[in-house]
C-alpha atoms as a PDB file:
ATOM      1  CA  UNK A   1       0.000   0.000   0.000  1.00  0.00           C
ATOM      2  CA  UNK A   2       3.033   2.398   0.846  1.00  0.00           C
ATOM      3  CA  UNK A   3       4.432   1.532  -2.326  1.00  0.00           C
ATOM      4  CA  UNK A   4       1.101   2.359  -4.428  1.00  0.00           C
ATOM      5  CA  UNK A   5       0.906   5.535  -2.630  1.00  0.00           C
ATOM      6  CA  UNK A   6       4.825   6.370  -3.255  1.00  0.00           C
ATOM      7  CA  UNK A   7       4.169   5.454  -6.978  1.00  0.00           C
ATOM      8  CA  UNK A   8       1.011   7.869  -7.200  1.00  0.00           C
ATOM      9  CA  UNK A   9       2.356  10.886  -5.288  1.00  0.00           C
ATOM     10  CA  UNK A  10       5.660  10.738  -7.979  1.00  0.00           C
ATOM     11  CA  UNK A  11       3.317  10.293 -10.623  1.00  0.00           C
ATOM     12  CA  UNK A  12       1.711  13.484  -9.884  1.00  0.00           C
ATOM     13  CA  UNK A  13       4.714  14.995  -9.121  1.00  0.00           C
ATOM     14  CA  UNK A  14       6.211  14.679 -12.178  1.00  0.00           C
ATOM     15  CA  UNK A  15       3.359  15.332 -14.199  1.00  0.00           C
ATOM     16  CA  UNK A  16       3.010  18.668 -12.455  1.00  0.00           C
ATOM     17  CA  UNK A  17       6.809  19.321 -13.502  1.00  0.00           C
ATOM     18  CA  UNK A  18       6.000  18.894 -16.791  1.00  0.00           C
ATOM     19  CA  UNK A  19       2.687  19.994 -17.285  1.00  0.00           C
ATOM     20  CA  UNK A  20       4.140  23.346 -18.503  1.00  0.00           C
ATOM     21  CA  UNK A  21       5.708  22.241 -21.213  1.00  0.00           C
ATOM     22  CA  UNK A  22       4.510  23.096 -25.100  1.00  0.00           C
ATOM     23  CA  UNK A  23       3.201  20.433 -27.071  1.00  0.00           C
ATOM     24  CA  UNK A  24       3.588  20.317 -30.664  1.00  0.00           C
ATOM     25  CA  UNK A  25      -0.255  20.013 -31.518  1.00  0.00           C
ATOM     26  CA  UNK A  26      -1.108  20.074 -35.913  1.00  0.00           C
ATOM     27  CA  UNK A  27      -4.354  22.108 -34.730  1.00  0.00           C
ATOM     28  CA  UNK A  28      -2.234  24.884 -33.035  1.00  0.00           C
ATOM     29  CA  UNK A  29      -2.739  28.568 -34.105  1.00  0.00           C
ATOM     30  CA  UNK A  30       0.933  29.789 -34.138  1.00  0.00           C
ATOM     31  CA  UNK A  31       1.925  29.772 -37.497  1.00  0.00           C
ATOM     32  CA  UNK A  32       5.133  28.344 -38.474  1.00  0.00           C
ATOM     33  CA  UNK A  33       8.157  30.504 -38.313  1.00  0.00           C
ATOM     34  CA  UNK A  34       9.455  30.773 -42.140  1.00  0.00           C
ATOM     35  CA  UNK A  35       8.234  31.600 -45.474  1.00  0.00           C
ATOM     36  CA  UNK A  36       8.787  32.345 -49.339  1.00  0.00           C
ATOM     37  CA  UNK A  37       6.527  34.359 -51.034  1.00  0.00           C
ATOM     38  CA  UNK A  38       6.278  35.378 -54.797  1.00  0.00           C
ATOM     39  CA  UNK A  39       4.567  39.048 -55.591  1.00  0.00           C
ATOM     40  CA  UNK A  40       2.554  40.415 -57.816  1.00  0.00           C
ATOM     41  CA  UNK A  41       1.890  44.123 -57.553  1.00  0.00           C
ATOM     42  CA  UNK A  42      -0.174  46.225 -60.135  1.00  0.00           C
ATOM     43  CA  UNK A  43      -1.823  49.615 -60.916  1.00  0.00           C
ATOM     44  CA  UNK A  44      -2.691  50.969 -64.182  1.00  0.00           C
ATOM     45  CA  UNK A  45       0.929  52.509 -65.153  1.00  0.00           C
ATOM     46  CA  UNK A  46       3.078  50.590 -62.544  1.00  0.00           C
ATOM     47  CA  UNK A  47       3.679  46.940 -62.184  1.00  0.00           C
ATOM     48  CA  UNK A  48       5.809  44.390 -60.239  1.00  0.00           C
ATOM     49  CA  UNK A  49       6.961  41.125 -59.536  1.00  0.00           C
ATOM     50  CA  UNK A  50       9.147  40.530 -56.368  1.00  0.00           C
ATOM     51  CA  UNK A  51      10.073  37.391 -54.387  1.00  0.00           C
ATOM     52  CA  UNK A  52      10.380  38.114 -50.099  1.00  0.00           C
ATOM     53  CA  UNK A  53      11.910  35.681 -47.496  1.00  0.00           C
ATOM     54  CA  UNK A  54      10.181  35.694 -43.569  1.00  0.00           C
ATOM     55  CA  UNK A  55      12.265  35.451 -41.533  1.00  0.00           C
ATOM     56  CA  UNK A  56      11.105  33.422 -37.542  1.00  0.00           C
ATOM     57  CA  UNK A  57       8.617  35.263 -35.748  1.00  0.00           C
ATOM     58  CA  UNK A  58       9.880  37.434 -33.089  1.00  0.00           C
ATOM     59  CA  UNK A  59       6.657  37.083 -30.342  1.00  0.00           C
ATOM     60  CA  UNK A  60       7.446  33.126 -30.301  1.00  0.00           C
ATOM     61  CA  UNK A  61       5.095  32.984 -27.398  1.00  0.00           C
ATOM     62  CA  UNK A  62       1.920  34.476 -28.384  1.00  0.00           C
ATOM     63  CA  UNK A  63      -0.390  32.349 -29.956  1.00  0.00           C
ATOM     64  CA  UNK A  64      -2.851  35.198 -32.299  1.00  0.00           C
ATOM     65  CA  UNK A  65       0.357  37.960 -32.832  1.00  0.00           C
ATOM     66  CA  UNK A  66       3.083  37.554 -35.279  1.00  0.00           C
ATOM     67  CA  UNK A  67       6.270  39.664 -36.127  1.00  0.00           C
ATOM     68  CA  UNK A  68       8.456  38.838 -38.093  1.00  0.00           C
ATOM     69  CA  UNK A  69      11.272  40.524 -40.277  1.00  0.00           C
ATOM     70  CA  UNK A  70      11.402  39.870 -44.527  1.00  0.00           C
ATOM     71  CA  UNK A  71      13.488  40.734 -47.197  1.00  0.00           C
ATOM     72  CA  UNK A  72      13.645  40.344 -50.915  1.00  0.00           C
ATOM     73  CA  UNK A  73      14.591  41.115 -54.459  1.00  0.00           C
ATOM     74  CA  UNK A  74      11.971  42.170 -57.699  1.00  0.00           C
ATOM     75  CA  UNK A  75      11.832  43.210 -60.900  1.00  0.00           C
ATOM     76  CA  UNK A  76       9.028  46.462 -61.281  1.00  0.00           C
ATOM     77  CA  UNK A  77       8.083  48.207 -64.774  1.00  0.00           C
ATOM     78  CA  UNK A  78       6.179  51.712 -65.363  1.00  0.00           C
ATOM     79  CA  UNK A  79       4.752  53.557 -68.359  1.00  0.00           C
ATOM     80  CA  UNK A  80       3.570  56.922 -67.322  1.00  0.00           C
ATOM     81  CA  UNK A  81       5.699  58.973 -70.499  1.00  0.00           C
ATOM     82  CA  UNK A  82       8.063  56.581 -71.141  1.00  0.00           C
ATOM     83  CA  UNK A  83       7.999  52.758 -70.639  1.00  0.00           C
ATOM     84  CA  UNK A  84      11.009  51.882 -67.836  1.00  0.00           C
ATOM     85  CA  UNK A  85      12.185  48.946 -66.062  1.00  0.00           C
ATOM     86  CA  UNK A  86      14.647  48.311 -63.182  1.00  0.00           C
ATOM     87  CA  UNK A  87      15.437  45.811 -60.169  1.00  0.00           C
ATOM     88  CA  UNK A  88      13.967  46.576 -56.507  1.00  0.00           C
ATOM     89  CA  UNK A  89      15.168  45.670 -53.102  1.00  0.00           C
ATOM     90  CA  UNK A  90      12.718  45.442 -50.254  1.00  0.00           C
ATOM     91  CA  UNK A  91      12.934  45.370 -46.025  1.00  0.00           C
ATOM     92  CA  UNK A  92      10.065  45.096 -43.958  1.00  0.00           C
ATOM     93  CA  UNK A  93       8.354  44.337 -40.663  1.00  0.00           C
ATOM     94  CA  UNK A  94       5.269  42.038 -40.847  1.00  0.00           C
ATOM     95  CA  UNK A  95       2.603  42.146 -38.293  1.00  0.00           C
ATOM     96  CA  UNK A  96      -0.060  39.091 -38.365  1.00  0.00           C
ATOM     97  CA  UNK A  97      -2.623  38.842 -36.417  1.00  0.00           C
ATOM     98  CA  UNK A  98      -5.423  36.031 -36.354  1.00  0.00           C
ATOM     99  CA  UNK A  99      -6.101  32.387 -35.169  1.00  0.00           C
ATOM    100  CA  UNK A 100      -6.017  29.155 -37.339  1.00  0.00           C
ATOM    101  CA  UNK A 101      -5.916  29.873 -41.191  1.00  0.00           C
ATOM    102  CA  UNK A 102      -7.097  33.247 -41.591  1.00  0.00           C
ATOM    103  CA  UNK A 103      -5.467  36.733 -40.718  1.00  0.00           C
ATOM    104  CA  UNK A 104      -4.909  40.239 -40.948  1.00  0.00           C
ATOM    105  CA  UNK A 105      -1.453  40.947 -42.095  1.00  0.00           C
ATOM    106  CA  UNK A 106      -0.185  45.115 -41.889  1.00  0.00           C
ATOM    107  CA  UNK A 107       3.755  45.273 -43.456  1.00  0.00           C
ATOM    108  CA  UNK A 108       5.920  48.447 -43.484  1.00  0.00           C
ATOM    109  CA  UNK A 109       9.496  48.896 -44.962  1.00  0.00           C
ATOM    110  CA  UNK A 110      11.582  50.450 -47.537  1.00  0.00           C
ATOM    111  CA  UNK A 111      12.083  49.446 -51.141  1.00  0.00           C
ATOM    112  CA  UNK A 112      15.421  50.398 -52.936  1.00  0.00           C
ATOM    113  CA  UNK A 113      14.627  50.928 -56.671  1.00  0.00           C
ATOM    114  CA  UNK A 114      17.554  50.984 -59.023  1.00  0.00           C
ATOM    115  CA  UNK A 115      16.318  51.598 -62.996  1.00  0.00           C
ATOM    116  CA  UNK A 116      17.876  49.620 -65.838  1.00  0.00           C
ATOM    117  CA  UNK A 117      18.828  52.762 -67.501  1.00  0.00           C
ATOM    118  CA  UNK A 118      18.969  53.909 -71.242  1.00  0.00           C
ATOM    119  CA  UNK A 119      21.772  52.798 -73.634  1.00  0.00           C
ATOM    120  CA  UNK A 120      24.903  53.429 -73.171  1.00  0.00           C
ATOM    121  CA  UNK A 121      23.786  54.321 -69.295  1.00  0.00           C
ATOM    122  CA  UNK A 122      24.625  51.813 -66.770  1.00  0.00           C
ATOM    123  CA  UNK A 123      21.629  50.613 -63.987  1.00  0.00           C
ATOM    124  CA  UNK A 124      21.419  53.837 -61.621  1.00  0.00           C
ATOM    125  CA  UNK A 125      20.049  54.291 -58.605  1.00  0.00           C
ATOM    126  CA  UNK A 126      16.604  56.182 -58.054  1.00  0.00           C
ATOM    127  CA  UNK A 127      15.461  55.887 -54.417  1.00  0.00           C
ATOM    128  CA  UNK A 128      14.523  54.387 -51.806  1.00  0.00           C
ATOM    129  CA  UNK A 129      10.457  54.483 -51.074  1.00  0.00           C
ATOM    130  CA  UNK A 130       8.357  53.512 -48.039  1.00  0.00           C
ATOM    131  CA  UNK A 131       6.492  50.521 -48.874  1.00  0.00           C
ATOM    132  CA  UNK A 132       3.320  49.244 -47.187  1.00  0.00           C
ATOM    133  CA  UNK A 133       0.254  46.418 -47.136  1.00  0.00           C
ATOM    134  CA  UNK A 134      -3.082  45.901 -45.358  1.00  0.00           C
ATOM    135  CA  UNK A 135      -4.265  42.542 -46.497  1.00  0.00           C
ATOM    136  CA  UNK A 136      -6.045  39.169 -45.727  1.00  0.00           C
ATOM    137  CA  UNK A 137      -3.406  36.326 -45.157  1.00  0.00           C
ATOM    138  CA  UNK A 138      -4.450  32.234 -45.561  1.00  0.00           C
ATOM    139  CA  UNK A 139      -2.017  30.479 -44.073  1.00  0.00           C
ATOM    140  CA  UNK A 140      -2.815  27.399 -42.061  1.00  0.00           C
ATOM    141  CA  UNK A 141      -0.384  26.878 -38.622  1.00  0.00           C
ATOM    142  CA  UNK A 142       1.332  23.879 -39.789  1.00  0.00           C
ATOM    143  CA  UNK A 143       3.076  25.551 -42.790  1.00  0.00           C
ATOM    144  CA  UNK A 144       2.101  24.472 -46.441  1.00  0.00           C
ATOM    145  CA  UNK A 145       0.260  26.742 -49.081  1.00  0.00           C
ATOM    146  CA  UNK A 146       0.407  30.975 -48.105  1.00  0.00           C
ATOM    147  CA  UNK A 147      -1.956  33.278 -49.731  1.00  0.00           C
ATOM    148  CA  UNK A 148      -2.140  37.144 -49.328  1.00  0.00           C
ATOM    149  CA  UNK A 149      -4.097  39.753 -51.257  1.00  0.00           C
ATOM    150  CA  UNK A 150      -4.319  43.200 -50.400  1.00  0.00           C
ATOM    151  CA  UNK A 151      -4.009  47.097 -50.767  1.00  0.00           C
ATOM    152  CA  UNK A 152      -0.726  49.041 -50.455  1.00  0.00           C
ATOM    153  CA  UNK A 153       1.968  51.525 -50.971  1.00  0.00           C
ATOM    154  CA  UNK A 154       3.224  52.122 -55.251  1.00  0.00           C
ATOM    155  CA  UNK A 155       1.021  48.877 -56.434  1.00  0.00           C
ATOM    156  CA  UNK A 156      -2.260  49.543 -55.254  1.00  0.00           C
ATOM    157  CA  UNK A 157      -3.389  45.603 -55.811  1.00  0.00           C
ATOM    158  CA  UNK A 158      -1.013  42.662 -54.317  1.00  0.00           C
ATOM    159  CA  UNK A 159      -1.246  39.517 -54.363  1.00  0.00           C
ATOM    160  CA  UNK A 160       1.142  36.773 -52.857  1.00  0.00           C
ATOM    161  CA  UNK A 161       1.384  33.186 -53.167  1.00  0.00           C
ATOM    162  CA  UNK A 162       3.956  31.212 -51.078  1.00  0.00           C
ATOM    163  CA  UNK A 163       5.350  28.103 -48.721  1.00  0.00           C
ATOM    164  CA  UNK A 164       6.053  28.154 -44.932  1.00  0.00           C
ATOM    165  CA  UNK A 165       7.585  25.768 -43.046  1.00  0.00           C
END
């Protein structure tokens, strides 16, 4: 009988030790910590196409906010009096909010834009422009298929399809 007793009271011990400790559940709402995401951006004179890397989220333990840092590399072309093309380099801060497989995603950054320049001219460099997005984000916790769509800063329509893991 002691030794039932013994066994019970250091059953509960060590479940209470433990009982603390994250499990990795499928049906969790964190998201998962990475992604790559392929851009489309568009108005009526202004276009681009840019891919952006996310980096782990930086509020690891709150289960319905995400920050997290990306960065990436584009190609963007306009037409307002003359038709132009160049490269673009983007930083930003992502802040997701929402539970399960649907968010609210708000992004702010820069974007350096460098134009392709006329013949003989080399690429120069034109500036560097705030860029934001307000947008819907599908992405379900366990990683897999990312969709965003939105409004923002020079391309006043985005849309994003992806991978996280």
């Amino acid at each position: 009988m002691k030794k039932t007793v013994l066994y019970i009271i250091i059953s509960l011990l060590y479940l209470n030790c433990f009982g603390q400790k994250e499990i990795n559940n499928p049906d969790s709402t964190k998201l998962n910590t990475q992604a790559i995401t392929i851009n489309f951006g568009a108005t009526w004179v202004y276009n681009s196409v840019f891919v952006n890397y996310e980096t782990k989220d930086f509020l690891k333990k709150n289960l319905k906010h995400d920050l997290k840092i990306s960065t990436g590399f584009g190609f963007w072309n306009a037409s307002v009096i003359s038709k132009n093309t160049g490269a673009m380099f983007n930083a930003q801060v992502n802040y997701i909010r929402g539970a399960k497989k649907h968010h609210f995603e708000a992004d702010g950054g820069v974007s350096i834009y460098l134009d392709k320049g006329v013949e003989p001219k080399a690429i120069s460099y034109i500036g560097v422009i705030p860029r934001i997005f307000i947008g819907y984000r599908y992405q379900k916790p366990s990683g897999g298929f990312l969709f965003k769509s939105g409004i923002g800063g020079l391309e006043v329509l985005q849309i994003a399809v992806g991978y996280s893991w």
